[in-house]
PDB file of N, CA and C in Angstrom:
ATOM      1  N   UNK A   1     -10.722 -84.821 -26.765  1.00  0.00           N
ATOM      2  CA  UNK A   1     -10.101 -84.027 -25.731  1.00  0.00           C
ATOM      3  C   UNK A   1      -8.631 -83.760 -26.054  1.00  0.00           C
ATOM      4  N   UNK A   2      -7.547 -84.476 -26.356  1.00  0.00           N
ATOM      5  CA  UNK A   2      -6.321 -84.397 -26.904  1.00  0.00           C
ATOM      6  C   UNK A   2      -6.380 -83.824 -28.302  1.00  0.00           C
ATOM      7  N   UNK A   3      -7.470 -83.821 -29.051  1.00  0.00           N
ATOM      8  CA  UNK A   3      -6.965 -82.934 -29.819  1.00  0.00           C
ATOM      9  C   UNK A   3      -7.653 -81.718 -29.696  1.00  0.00           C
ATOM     10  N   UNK A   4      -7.900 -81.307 -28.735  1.00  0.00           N
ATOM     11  CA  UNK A   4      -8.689 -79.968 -28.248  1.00  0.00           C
ATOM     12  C   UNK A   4      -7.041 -79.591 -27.592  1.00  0.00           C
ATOM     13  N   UNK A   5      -6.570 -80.328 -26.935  1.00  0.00           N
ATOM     14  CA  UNK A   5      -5.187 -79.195 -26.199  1.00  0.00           C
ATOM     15  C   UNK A   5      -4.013 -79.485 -27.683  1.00  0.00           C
ATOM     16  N   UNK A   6      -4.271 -79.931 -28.455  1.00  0.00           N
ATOM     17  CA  UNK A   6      -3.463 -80.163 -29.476  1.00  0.00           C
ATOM     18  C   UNK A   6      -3.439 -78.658 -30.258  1.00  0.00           C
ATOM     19  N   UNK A   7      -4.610 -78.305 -30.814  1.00  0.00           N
ATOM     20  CA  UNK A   7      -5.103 -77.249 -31.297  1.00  0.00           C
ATOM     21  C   UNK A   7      -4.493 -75.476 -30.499  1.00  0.00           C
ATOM     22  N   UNK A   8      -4.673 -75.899 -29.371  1.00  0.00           N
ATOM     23  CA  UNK A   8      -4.099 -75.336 -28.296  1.00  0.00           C
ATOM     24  C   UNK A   8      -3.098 -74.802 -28.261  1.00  0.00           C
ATOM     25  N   UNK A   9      -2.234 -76.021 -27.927  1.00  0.00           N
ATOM     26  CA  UNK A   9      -1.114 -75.469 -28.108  1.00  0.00           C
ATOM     27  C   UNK A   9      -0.394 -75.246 -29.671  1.00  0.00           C
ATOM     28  N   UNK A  10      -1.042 -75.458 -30.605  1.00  0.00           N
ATOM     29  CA  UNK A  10      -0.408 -75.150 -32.101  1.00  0.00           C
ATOM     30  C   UNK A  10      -0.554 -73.635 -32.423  1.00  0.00           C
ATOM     31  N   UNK A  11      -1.866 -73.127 -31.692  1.00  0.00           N
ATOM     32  CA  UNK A  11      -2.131 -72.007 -31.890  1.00  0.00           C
ATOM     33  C   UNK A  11      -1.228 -71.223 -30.815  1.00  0.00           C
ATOM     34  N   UNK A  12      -1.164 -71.619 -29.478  1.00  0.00           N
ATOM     35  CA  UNK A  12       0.244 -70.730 -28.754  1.00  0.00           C
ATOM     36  C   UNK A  12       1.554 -70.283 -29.293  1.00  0.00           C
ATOM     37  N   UNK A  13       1.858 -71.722 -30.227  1.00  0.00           N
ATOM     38  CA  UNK A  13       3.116 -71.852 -30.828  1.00  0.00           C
ATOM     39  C   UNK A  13       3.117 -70.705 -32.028  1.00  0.00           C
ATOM     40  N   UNK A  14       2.121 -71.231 -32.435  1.00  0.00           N
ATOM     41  CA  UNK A  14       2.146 -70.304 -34.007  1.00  0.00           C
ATOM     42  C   UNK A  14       2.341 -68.416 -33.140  1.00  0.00           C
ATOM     43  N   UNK A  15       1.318 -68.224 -32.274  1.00  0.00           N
ATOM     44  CA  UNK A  15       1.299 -66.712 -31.607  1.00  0.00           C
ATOM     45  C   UNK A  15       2.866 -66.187 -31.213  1.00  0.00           C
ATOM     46  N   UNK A  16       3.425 -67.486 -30.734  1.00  0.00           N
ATOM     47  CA  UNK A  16       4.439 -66.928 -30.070  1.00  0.00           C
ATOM     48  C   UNK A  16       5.440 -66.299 -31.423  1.00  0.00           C
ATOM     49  N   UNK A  17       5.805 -67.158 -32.674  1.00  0.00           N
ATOM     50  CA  UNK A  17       6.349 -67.230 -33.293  1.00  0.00           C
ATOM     51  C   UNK A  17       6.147 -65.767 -34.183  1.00  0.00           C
ATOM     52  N   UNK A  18       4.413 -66.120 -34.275  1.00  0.00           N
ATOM     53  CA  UNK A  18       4.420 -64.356 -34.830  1.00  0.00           C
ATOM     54  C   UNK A  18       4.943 -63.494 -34.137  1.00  0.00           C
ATOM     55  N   UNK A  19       4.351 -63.132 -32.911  1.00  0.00           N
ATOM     56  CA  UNK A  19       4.550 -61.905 -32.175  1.00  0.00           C
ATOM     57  C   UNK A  19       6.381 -61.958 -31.935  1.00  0.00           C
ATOM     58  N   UNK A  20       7.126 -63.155 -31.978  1.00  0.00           N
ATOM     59  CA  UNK A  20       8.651 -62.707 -31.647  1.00  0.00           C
ATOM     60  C   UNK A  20       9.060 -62.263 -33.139  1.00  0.00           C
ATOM     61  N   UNK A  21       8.574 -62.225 -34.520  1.00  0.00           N
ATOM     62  CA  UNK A  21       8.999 -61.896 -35.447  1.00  0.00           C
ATOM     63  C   UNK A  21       9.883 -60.313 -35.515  1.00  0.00           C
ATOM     64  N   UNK A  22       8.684 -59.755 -34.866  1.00  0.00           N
ATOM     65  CA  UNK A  22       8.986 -58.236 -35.272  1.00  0.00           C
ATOM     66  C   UNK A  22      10.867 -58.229 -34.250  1.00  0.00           C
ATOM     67  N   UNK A  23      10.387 -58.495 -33.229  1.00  0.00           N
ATOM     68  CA  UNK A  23      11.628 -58.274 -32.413  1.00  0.00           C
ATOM     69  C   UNK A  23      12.864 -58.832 -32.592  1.00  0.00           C
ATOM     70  N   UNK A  24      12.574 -59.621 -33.243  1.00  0.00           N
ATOM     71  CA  UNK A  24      14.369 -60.001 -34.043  1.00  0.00           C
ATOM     72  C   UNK A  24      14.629 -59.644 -35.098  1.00  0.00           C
ATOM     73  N   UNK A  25      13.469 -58.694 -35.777  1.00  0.00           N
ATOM     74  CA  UNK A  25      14.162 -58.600 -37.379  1.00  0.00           C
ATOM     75  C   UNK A  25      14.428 -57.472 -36.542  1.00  0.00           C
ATOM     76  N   UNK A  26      14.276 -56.715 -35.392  1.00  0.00           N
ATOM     77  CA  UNK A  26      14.908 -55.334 -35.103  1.00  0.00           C
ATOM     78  C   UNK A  26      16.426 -55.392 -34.512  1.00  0.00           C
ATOM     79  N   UNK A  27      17.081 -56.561 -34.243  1.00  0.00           N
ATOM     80  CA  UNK A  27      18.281 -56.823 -34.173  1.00  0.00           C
ATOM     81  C   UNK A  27      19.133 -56.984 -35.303  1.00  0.00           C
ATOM     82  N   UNK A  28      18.985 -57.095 -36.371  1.00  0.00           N
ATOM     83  CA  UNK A  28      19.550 -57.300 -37.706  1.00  0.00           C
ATOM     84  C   UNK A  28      20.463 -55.384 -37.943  1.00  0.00           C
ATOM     85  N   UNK A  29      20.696 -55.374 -38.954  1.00  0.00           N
ATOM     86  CA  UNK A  29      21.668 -54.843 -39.205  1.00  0.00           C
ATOM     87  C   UNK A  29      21.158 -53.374 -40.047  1.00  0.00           C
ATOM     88  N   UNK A  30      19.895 -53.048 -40.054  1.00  0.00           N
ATOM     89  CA  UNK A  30      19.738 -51.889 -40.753  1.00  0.00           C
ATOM     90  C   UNK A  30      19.223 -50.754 -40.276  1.00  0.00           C
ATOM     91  N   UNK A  31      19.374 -50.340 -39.039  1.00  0.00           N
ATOM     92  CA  UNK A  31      19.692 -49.789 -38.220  1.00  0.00           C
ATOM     93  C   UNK A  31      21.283 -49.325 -37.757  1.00  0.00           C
ATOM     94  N   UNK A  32      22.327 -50.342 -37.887  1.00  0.00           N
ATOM     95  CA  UNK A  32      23.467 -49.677 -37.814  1.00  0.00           C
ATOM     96  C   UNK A  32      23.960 -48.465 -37.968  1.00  0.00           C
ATOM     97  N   UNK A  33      24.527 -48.488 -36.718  1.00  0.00           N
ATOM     98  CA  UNK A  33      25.354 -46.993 -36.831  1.00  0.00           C
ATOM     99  C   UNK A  33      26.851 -47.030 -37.384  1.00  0.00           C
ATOM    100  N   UNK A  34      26.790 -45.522 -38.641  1.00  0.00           N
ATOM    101  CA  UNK A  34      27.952 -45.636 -39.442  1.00  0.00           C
ATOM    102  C   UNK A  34      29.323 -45.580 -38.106  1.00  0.00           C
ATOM    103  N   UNK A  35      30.172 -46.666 -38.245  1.00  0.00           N
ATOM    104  CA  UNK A  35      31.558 -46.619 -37.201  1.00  0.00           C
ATOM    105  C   UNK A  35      32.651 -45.023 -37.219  1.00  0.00           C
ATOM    106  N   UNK A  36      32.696 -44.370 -36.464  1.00  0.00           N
ATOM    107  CA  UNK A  36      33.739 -43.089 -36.946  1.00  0.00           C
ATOM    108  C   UNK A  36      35.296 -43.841 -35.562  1.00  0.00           C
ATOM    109  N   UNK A  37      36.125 -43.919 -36.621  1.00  0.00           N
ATOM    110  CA  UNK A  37      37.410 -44.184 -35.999  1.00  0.00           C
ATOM    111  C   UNK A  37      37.697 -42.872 -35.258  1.00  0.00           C
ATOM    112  N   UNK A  38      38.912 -43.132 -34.261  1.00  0.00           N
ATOM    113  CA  UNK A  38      39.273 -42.155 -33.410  1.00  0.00           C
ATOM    114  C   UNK A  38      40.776 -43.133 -33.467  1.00  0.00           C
ATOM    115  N   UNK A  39      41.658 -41.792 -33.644  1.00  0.00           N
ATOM    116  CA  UNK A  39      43.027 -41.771 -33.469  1.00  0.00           C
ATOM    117  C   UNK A  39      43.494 -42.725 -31.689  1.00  0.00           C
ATOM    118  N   UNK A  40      44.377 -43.171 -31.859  1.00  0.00           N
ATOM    119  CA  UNK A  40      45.009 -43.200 -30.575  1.00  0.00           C
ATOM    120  C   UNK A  40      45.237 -42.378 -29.444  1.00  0.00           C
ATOM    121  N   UNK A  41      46.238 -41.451 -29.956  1.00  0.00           N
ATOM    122  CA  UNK A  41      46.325 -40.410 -29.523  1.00  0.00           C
ATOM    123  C   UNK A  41      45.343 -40.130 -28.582  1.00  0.00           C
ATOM    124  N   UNK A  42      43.978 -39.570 -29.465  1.00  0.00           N
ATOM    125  CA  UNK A  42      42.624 -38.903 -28.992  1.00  0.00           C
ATOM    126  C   UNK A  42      42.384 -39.757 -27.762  1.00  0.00           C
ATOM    127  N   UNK A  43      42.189 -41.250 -28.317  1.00  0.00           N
ATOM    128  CA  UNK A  43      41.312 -42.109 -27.358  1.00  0.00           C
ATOM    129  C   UNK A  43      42.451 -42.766 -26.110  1.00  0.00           C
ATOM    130  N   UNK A  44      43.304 -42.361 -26.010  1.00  0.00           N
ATOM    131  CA  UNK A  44      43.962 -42.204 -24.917  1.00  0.00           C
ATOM    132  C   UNK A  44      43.788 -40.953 -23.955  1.00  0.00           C
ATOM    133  N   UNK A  45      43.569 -39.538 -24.552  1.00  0.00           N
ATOM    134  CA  UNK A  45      43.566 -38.700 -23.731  1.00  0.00           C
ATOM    135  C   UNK A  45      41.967 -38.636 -23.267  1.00  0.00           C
ATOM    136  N   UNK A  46      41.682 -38.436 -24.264  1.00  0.00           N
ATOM    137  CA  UNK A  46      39.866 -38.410 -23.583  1.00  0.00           C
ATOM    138  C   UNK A  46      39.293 -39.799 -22.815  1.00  0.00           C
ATOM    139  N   UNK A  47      39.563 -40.715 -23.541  1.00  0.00           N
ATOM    140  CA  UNK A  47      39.043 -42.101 -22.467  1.00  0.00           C
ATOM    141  C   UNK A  47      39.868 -43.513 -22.851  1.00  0.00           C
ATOM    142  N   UNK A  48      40.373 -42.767 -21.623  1.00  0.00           N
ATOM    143  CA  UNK A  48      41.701 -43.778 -21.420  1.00  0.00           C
ATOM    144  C   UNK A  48      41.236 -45.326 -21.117  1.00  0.00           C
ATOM    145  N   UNK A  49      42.069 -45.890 -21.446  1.00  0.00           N
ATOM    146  CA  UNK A  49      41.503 -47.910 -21.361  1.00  0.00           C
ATOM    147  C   UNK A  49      41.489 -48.004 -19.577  1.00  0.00           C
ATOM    148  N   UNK A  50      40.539 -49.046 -19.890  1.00  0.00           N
ATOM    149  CA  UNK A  50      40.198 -49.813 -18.443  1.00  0.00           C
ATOM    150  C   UNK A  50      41.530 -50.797 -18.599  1.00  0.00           C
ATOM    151  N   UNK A  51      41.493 -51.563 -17.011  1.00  0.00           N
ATOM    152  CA  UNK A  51      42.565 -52.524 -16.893  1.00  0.00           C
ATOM    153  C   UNK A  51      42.269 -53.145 -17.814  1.00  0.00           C
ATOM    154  N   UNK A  52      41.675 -54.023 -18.666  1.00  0.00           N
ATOM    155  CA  UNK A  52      41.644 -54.733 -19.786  1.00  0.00           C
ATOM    156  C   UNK A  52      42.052 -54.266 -20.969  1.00  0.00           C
ATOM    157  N   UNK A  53      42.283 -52.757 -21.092  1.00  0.00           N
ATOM    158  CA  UNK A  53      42.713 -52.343 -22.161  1.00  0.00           C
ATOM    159  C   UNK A  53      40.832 -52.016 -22.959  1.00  0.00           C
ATOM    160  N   UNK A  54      40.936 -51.319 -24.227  1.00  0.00           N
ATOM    161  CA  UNK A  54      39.994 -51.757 -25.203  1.00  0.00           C
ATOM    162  C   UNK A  54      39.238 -52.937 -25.195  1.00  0.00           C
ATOM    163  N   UNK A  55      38.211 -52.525 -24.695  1.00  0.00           N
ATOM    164  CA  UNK A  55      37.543 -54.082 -25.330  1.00  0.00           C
ATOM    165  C   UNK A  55      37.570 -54.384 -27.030  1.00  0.00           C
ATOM    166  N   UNK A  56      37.579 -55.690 -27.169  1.00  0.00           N
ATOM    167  CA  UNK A  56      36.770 -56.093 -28.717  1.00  0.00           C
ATOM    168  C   UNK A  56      35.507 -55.700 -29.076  1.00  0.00           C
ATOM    169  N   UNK A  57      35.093 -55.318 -30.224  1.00  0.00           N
ATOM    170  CA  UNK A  57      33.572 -55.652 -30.662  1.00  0.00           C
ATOM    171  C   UNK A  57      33.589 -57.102 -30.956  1.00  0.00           C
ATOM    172  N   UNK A  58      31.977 -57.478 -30.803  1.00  0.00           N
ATOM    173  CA  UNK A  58      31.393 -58.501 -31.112  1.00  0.00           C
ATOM    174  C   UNK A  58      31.151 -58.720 -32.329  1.00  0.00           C
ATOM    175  N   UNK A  59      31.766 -59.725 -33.143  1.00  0.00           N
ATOM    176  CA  UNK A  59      30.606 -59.590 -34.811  1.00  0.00           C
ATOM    177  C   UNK A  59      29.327 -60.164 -34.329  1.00  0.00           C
ATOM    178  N   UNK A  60      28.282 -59.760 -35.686  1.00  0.00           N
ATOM    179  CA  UNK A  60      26.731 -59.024 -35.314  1.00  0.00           C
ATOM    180  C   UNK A  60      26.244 -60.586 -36.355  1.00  0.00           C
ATOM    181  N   UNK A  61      25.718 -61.435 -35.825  1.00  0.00           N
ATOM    182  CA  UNK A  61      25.239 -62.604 -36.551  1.00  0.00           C
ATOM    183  C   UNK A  61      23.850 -62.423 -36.817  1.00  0.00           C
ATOM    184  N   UNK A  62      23.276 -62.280 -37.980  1.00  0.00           N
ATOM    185  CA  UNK A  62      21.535 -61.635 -37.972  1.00  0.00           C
ATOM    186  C   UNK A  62      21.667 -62.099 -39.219  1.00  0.00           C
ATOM    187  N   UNK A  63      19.854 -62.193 -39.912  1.00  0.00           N
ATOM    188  CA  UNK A  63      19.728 -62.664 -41.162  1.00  0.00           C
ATOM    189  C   UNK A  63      20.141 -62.007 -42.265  1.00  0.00           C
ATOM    190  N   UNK A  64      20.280 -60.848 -42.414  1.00  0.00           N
ATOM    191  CA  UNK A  64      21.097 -59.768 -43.131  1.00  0.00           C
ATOM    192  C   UNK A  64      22.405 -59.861 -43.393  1.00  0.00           C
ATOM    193  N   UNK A  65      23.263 -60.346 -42.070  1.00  0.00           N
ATOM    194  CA  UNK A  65      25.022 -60.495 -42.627  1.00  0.00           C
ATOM    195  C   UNK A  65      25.665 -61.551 -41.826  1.00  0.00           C
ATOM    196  N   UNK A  66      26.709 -61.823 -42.195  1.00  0.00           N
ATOM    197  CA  UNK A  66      27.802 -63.102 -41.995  1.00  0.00           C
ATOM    198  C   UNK A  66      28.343 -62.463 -40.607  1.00  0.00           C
ATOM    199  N   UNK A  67      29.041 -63.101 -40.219  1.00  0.00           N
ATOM    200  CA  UNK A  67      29.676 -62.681 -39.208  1.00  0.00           C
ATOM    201  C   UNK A  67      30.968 -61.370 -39.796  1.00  0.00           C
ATOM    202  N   UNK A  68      31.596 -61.749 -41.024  1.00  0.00           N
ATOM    203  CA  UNK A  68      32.648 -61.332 -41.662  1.00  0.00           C
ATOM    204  C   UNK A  68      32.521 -60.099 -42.495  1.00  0.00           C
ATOM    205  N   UNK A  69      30.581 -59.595 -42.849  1.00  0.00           N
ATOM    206  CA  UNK A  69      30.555 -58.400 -43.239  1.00  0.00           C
ATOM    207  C   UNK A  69      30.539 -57.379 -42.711  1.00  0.00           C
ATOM    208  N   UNK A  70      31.442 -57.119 -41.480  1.00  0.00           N
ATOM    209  CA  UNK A  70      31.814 -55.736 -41.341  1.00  0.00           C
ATOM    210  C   UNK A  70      30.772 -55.240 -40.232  1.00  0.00           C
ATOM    211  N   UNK A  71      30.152 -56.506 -39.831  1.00  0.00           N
ATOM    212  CA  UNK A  71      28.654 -55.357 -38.246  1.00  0.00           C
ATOM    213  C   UNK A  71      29.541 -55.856 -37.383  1.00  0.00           C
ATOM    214  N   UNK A  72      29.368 -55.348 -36.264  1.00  0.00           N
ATOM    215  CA  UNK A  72      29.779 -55.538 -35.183  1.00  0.00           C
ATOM    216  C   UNK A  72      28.678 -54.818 -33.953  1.00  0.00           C
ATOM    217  N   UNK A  73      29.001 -55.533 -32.775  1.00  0.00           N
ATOM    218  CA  UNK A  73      28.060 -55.233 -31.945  1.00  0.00           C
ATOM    219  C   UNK A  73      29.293 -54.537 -30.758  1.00  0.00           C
ATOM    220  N   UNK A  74      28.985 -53.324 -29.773  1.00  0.00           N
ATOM    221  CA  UNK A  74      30.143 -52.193 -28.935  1.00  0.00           C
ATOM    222  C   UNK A  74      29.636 -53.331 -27.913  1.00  0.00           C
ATOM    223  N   UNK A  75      30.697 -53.781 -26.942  1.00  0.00           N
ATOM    224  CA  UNK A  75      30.570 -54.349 -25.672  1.00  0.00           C
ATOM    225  C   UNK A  75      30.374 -53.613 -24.892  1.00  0.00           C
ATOM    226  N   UNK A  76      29.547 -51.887 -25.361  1.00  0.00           N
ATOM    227  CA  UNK A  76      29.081 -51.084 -23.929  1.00  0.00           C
ATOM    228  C   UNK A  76      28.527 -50.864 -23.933  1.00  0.00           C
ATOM    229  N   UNK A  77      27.442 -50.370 -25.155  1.00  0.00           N
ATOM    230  CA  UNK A  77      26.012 -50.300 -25.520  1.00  0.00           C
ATOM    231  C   UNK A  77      25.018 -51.448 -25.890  1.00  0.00           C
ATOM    232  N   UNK A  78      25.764 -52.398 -26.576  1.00  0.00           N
ATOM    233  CA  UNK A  78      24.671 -53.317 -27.497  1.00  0.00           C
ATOM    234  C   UNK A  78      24.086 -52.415 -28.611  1.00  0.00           C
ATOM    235  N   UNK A  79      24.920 -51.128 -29.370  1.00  0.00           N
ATOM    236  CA  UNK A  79      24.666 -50.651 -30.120  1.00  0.00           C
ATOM    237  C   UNK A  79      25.181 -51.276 -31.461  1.00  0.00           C
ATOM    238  N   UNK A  80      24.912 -52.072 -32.604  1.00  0.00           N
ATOM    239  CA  UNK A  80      25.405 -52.453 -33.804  1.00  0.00           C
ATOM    240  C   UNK A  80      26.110 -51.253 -34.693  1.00  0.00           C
ATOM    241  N   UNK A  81      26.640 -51.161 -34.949  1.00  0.00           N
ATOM    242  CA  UNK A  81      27.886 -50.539 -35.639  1.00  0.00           C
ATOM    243  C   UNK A  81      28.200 -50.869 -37.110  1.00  0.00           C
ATOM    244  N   UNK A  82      28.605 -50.107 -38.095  1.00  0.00           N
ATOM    245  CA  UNK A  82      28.548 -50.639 -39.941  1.00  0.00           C
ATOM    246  C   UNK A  82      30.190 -50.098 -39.569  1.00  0.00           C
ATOM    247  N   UNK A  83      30.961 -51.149 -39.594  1.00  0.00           N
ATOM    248  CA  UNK A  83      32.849 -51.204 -39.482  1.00  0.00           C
ATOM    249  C   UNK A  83      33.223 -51.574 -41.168  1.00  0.00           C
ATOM    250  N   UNK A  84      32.385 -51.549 -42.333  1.00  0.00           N
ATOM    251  CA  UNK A  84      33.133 -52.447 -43.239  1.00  0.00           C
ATOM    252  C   UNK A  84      33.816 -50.746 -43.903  1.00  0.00           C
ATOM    253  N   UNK A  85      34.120 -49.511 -43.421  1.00  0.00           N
ATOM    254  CA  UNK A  85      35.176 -48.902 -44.195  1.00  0.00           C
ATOM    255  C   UNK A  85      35.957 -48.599 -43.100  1.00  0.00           C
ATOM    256  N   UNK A  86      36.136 -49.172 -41.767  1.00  0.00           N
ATOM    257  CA  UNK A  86      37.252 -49.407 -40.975  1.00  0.00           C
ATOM    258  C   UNK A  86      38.189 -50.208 -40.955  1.00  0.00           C
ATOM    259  N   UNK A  87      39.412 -50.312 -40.902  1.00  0.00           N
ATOM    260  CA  UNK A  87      40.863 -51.183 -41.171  1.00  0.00           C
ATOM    261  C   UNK A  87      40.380 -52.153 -39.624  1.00  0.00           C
ATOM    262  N   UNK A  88      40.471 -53.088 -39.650  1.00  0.00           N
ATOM    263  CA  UNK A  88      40.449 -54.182 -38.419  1.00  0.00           C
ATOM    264  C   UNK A  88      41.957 -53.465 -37.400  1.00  0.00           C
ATOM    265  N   UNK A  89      41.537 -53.626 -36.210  1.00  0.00           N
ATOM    266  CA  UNK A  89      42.349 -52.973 -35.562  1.00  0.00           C
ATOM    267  C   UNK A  89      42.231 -51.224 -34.811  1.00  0.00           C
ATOM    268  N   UNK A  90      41.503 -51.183 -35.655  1.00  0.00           N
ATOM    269  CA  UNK A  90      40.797 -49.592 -35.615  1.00  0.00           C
ATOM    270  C   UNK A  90      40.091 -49.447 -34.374  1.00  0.00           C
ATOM    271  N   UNK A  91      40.192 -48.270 -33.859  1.00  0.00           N
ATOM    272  CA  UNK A  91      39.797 -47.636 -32.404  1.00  0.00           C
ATOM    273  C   UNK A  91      38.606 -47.149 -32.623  1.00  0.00           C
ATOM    274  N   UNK A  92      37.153 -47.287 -32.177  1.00  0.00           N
ATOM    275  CA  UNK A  92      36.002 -47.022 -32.626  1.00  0.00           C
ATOM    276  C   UNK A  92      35.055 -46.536 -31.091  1.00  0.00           C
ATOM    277  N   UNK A  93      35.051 -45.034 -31.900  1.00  0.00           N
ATOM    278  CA  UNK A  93      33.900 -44.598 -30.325  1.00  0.00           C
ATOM    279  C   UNK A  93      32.280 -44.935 -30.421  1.00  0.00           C
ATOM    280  N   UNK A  94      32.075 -45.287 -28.626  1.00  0.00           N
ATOM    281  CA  UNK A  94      30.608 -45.581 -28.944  1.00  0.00           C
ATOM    282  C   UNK A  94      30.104 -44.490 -28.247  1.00  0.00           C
ATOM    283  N   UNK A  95      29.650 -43.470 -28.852  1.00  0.00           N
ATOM    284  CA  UNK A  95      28.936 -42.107 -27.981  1.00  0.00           C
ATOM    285  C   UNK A  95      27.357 -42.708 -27.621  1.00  0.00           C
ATOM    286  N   UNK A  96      26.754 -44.080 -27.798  1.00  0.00           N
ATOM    287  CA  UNK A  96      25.628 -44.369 -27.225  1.00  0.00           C
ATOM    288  C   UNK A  96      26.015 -44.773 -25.718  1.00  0.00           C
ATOM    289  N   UNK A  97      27.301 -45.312 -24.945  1.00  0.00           N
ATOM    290  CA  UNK A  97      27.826 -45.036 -23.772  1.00  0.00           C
ATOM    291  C   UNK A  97      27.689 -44.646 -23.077  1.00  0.00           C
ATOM    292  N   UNK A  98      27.358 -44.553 -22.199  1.00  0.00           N
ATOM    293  CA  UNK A  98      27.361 -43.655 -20.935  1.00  0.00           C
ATOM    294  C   UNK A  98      28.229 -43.913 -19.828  1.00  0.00           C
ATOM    295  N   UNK A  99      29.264 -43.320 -19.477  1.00  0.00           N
ATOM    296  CA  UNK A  99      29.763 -42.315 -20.674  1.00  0.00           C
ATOM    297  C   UNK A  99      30.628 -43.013 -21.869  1.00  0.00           C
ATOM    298  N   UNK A 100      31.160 -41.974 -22.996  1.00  0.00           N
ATOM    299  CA  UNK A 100      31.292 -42.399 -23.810  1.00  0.00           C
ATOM    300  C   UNK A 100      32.435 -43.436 -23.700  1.00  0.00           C
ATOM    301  N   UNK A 101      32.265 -44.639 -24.877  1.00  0.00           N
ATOM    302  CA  UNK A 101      33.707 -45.658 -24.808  1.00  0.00           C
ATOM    303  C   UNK A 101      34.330 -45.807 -26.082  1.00  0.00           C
ATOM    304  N   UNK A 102      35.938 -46.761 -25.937  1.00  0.00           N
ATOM    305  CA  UNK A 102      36.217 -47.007 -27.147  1.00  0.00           C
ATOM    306  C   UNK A 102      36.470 -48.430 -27.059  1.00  0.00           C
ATOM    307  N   UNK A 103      36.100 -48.770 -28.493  1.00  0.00           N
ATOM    308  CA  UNK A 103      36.610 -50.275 -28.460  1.00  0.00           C
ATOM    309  C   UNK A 103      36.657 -50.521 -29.968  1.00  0.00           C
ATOM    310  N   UNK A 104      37.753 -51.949 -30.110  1.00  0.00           N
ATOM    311  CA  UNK A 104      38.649 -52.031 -30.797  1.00  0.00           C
ATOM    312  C   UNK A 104      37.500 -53.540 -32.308  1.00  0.00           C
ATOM    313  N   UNK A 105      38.102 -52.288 -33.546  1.00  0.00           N
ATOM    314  CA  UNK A 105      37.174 -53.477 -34.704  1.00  0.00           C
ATOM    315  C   UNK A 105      38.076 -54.658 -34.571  1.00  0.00           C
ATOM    316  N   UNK A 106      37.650 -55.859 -34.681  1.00  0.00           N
ATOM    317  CA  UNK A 106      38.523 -57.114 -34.608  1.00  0.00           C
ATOM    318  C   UNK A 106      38.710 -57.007 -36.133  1.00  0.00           C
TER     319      UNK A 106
END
């Protein structure tokens, strides 16, 4: 009898493990969207900062890259972003937004 729910649950475990496969390799990084900087200037007149100013991006931790290669995740979409030919500091629009935002490559 115990090893009848043993079996059981090895086989739940194993199901679960498959079926979450697909859905985290779709968080990884190859999908990224190429980053297009926006001037100051611009991203002041068109969409001006909230009281916080710019948010940060998130770096993008997935089996594909380090924290330090250049993904980043927009704190308005959860859209991943490819920042490695942006200068850190750089003003970066997310037109997946609604409406659109800017926020800042760390």
């Amino acid at each position: 009898m115990k090893r009848d729910y043993l079996e059981i649950i090895l086989a739940v475990a194993f199901g679960l493990v498959v079926l979450s496969a697909p859905v985290y390799a779709q968080s990884g990084t190859q999908n990224a969207v190429v980053a297009k900087e926006i001037s100051k200037e611009d991203a002041a007149k068109k969409y001006p900062p909230g009281p916080k100013g710019y948010l940060p991006a998130v770096p993008e931790y997935s089996r594909s890259a380090t924290s330090n290669a250049g993904f980043f995740k927009s704190p308005y979409s959860s859209k991943i972003y490819d920042c490695r030919e942006v200068k850190s500091g750089a003003l970066i629009l997310d037109t997946y937004a609604k409406p659109p935002q800017v926020f800042v490559r760390p």
